[in-house]
C-alpha atoms as a PDB file:
ATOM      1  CA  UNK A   1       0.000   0.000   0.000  1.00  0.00           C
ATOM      2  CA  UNK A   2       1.285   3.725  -0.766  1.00  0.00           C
ATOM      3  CA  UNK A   3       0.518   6.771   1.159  1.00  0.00           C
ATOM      4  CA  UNK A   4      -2.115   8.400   1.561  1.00  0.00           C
ATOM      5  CA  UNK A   5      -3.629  11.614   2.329  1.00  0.00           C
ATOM      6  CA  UNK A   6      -6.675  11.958   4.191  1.00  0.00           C
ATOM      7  CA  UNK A   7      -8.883  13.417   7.024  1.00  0.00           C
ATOM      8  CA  UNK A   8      -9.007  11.736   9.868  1.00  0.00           C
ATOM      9  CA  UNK A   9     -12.374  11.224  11.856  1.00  0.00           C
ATOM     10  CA  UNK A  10     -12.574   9.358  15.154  1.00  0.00           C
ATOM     11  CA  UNK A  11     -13.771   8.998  18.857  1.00  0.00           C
ATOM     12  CA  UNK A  12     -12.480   6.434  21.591  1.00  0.00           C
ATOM     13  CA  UNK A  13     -15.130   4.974  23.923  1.00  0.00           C
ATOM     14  CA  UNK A  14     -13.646   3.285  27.315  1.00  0.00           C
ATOM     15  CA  UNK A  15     -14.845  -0.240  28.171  1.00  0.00           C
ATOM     16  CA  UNK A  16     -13.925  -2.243  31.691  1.00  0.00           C
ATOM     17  CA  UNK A  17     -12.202  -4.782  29.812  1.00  0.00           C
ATOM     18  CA  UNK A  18     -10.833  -6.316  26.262  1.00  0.00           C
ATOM     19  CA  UNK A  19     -13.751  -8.968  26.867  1.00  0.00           C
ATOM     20  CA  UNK A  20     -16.078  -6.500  27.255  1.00  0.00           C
ATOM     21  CA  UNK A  21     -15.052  -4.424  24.540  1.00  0.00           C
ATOM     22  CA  UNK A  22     -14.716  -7.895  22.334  1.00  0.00           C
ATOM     23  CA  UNK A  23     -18.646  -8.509  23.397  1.00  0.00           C
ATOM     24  CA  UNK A  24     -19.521  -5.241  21.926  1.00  0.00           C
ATOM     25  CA  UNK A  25     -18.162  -5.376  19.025  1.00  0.00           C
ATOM     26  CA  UNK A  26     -19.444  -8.863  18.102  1.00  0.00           C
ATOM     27  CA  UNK A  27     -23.491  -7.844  19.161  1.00  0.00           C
ATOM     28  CA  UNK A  28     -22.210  -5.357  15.564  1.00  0.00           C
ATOM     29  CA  UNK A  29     -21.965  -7.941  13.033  1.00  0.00           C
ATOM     30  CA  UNK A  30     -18.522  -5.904  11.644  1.00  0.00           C
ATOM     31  CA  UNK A  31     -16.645  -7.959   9.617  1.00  0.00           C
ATOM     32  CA  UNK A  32     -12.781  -9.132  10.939  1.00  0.00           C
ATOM     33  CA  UNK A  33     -10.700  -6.467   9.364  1.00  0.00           C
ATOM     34  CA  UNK A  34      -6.814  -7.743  10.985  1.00  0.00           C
ATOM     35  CA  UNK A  35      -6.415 -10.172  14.087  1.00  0.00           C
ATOM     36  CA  UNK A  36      -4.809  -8.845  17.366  1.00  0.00           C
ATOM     37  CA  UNK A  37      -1.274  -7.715  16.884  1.00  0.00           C
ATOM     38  CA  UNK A  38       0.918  -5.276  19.101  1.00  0.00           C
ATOM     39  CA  UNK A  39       1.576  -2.003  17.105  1.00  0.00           C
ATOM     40  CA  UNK A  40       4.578  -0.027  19.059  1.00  0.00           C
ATOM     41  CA  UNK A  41       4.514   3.632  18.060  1.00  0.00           C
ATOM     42  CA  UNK A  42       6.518   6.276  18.748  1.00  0.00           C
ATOM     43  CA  UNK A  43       5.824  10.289  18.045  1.00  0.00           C
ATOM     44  CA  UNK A  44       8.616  12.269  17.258  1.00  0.00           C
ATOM     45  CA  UNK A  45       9.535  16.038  17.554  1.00  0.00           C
ATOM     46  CA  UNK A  46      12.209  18.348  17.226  1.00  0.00           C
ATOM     47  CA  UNK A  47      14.406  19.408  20.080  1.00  0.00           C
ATOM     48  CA  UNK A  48      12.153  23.088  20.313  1.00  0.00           C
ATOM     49  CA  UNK A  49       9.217  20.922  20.123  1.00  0.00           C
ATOM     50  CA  UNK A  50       7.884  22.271  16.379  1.00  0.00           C
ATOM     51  CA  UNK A  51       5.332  20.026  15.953  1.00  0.00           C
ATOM     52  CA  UNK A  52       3.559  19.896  19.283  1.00  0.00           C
ATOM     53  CA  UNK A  53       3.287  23.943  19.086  1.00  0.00           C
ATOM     54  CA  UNK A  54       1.617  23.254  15.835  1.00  0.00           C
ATOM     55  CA  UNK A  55      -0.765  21.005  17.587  1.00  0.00           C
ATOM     56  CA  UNK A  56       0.705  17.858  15.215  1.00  0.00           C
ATOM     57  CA  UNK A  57       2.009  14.730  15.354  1.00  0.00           C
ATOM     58  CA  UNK A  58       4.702  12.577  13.477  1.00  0.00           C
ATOM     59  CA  UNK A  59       4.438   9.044  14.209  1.00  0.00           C
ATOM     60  CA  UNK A  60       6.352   5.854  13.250  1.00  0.00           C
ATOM     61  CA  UNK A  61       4.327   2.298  13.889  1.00  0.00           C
ATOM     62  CA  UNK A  62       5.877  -1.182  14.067  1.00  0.00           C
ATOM     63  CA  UNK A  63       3.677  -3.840  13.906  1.00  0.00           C
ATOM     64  CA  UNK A  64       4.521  -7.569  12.796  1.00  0.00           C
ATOM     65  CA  UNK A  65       7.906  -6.872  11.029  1.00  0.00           C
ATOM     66  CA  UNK A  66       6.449  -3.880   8.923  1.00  0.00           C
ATOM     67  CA  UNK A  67       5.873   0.076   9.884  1.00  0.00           C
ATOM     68  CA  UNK A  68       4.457   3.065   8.801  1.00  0.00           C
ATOM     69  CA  UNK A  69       5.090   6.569   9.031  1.00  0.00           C
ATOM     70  CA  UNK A  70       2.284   9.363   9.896  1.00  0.00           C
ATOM     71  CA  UNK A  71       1.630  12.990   9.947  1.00  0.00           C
ATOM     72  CA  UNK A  72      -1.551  14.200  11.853  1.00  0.00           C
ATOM     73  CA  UNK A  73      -2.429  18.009  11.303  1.00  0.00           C
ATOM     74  CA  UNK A  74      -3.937  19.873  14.174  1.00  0.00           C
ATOM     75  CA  UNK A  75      -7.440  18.676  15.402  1.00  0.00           C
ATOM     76  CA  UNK A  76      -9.961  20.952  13.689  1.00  0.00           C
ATOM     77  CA  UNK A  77     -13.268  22.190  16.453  1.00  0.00           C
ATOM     78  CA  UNK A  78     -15.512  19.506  16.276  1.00  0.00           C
ATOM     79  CA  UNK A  79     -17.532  16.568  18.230  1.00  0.00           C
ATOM     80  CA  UNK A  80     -15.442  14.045  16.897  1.00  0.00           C
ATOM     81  CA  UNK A  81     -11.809  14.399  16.255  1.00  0.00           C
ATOM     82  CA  UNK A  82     -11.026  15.585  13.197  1.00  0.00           C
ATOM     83  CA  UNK A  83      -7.638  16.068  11.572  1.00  0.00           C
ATOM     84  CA  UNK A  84      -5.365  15.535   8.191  1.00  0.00           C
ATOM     85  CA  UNK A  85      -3.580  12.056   8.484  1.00  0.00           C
ATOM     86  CA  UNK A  86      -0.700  11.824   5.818  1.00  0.00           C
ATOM     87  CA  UNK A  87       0.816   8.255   6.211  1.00  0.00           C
ATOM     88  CA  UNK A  88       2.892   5.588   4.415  1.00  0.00           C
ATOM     89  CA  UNK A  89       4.390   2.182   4.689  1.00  0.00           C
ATOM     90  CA  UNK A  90       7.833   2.200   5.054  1.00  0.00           C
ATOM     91  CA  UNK A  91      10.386  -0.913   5.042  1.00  0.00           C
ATOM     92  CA  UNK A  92      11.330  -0.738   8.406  1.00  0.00           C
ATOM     93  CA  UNK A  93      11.144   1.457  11.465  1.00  0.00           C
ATOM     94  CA  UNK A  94      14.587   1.348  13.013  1.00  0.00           C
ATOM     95  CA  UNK A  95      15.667   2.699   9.976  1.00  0.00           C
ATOM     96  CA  UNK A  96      13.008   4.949   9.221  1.00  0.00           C
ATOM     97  CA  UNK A  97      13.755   6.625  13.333  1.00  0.00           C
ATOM     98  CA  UNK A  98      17.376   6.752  12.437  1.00  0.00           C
ATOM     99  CA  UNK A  99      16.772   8.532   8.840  1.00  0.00           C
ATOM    100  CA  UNK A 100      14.321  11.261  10.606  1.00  0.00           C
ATOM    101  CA  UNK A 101      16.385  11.393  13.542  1.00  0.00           C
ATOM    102  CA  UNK A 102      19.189  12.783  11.273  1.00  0.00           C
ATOM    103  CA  UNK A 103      16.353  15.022  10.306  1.00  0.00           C
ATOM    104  CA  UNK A 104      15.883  16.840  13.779  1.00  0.00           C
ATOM    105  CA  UNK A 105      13.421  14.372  14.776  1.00  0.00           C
ATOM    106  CA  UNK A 106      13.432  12.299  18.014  1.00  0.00           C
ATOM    107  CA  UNK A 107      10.899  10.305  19.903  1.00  0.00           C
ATOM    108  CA  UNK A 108      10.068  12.028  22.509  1.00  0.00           C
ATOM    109  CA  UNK A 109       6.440   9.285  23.689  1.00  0.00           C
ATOM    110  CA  UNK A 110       6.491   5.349  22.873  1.00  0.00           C
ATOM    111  CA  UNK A 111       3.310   3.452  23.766  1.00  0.00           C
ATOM    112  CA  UNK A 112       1.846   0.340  23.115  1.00  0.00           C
ATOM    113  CA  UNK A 113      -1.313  -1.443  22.437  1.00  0.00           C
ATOM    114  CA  UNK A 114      -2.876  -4.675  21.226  1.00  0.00           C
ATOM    115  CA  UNK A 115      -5.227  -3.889  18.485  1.00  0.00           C
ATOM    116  CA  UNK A 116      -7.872  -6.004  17.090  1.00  0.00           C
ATOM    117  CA  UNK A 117      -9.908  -4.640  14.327  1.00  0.00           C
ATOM    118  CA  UNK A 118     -13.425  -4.399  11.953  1.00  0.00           C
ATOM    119  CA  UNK A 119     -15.387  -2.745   9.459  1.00  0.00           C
ATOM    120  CA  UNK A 120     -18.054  -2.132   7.726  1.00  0.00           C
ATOM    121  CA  UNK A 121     -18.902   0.051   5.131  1.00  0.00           C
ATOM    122  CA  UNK A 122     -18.418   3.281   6.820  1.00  0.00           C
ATOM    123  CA  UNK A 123     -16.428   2.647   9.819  1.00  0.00           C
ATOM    124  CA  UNK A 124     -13.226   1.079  11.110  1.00  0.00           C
ATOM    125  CA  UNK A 125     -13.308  -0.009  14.978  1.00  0.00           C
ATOM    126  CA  UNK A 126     -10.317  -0.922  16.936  1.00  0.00           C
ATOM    127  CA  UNK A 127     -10.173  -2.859  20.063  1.00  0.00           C
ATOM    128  CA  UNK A 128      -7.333  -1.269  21.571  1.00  0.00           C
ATOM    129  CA  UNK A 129      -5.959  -2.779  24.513  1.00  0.00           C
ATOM    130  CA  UNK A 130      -3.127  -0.775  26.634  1.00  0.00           C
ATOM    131  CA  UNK A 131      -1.357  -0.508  29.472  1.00  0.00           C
ATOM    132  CA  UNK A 132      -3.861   2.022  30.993  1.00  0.00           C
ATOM    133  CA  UNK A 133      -7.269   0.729  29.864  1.00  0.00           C
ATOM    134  CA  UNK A 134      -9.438  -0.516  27.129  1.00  0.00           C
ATOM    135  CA  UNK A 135     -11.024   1.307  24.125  1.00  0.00           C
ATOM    136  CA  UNK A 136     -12.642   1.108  21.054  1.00  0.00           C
ATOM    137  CA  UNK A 137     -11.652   3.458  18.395  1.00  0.00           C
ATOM    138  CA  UNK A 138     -14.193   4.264  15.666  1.00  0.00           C
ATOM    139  CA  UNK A 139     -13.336   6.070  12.667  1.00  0.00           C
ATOM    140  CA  UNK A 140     -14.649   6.749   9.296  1.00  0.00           C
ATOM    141  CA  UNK A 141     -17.687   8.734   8.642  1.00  0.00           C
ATOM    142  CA  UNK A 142     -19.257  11.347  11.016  1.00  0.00           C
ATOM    143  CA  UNK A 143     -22.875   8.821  10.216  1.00  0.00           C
ATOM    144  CA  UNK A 144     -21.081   5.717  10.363  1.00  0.00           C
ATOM    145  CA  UNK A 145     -19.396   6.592  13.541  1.00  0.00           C
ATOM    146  CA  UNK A 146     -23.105   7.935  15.415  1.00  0.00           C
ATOM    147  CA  UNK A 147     -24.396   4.492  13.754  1.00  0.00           C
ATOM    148  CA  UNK A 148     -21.537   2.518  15.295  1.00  0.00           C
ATOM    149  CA  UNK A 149     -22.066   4.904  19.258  1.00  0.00           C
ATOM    150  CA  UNK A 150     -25.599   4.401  19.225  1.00  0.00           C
ATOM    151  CA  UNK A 151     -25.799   0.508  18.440  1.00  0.00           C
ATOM    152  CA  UNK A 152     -23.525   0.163  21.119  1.00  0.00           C
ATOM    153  CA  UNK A 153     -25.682   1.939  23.676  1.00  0.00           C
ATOM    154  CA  UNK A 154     -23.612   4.750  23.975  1.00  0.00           C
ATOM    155  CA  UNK A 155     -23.986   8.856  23.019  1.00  0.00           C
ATOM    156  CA  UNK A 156     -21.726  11.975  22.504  1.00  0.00           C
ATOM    157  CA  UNK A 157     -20.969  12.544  26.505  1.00  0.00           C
ATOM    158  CA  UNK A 158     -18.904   8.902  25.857  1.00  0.00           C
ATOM    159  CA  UNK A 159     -16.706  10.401  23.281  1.00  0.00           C
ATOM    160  CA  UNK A 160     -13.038  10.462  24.018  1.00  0.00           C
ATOM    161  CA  UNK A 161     -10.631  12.808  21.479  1.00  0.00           C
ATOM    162  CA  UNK A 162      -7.975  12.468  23.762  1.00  0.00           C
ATOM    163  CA  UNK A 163      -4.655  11.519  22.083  1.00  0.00           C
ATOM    164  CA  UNK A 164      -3.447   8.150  23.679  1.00  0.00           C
ATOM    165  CA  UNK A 165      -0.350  10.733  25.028  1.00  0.00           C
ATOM    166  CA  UNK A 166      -3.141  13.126  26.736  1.00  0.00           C
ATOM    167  CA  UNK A 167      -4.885  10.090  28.299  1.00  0.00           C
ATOM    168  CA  UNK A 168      -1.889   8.561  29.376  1.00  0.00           C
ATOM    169  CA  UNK A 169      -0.485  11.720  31.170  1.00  0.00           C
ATOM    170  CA  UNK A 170      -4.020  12.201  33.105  1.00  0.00           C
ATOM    171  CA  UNK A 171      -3.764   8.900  34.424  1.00  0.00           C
ATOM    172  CA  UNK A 172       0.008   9.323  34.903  1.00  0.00           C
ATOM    173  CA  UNK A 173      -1.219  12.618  36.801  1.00  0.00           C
ATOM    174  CA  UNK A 174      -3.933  10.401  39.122  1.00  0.00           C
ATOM    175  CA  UNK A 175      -2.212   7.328  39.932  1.00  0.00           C
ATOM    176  CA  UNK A 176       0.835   8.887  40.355  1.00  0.00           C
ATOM    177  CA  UNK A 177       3.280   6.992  38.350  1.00  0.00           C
ATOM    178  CA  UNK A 178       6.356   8.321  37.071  1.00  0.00           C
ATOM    179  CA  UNK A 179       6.912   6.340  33.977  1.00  0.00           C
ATOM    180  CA  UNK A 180       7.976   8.235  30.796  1.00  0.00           C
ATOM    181  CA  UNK A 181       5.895   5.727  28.287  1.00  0.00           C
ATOM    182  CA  UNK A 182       3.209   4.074  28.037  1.00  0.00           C
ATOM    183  CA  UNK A 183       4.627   0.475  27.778  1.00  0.00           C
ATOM    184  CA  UNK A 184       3.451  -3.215  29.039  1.00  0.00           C
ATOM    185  CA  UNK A 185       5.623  -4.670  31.447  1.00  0.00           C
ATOM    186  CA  UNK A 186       8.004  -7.302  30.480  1.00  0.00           C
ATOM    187  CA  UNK A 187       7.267 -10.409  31.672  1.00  0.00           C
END
């Protein structure tokens, strides 16, 4: 697959648990889009911190022995989040961290999550399981996406536009913790 510009549409709803979330999802009827796999991202800035001024992201995924690279504008006003997503696959991401790093850019957040995901005609949903909770992620059309809430019971107050970072960091601010990323522990 090449790159591809696009606008990115999407809201995060938190559920108790991957089984719970995995219930949901299967009272849809989507169909399996790609089974459970851990996706390790990283977002990258310079050392001024350009892009987070700008409100914007640069990201580089692995996921089973293949990554991508992805840049997310600034979230336009709106109920759902809505931003430009410019991404690509790329051969590898060690090498792809070490060619933008010699471009001024350096991770500055790594997190993980297991992600599980289905479609249907309008929407994508992820089962994303992390270190710091459980949620769905449905993107794809502002319908499709109310379609997608309302089956499942839920409404607008249950959107979440957090980043993953901004969630992270509120729960890093509540519980506490001083860890830098949002990892799983090595067991």
């Amino acid at each position: 697959m090449g790159s591809q510009t696009t606008f990115e549409r999407e809201v995060k709803l938190a559920f108790a648990s991957a089984e719970a979330a995995r219930q949901a999802v299967s009272s849809l009827g989507l169909t399996p889009m790609a089974e459970r796999r851990l996706q390790d991202d990283r977002l990258l800035d310079t050392a001024d911190q350009r892009l987070r001024a700008e409100r914007s992201a640069l990201r580089v995924r692995a996921e089973g022995g293949s990554a991508r690279v992805t840049f997310k504008g600034p979230v336009r006003p709106a109920a759902m989040k809505l931003r430009e997503e410019i991404e690509t696959s790329v051969g590898d991401a060690e090498t792809m961290l070490r060619l933008l790093a010699a471009l001024g850019f350096h991770p500055w957040f790594r997190y993980q999550k297991f992600r599980q995901e289905y479609r249907n005609t309008d929407v994508v949903v992820a089962i994303d399981e992390t270190p710091i909770g459980t949620f769905l992620e449905v993107e794809g059309t502002e319908t499709g996406i109310e379609a997608i809430v309302q089956a499942l019971g839920r409404t607008r107050a249950d959107f979440i536009v957090e980043s993953y970072y901004s969630l992270f960091d509120a729960w890093r601010r509540t519980t506490g913790s001083a860890a830098r990323d949002m990892l799983f522990e090595r067991t």
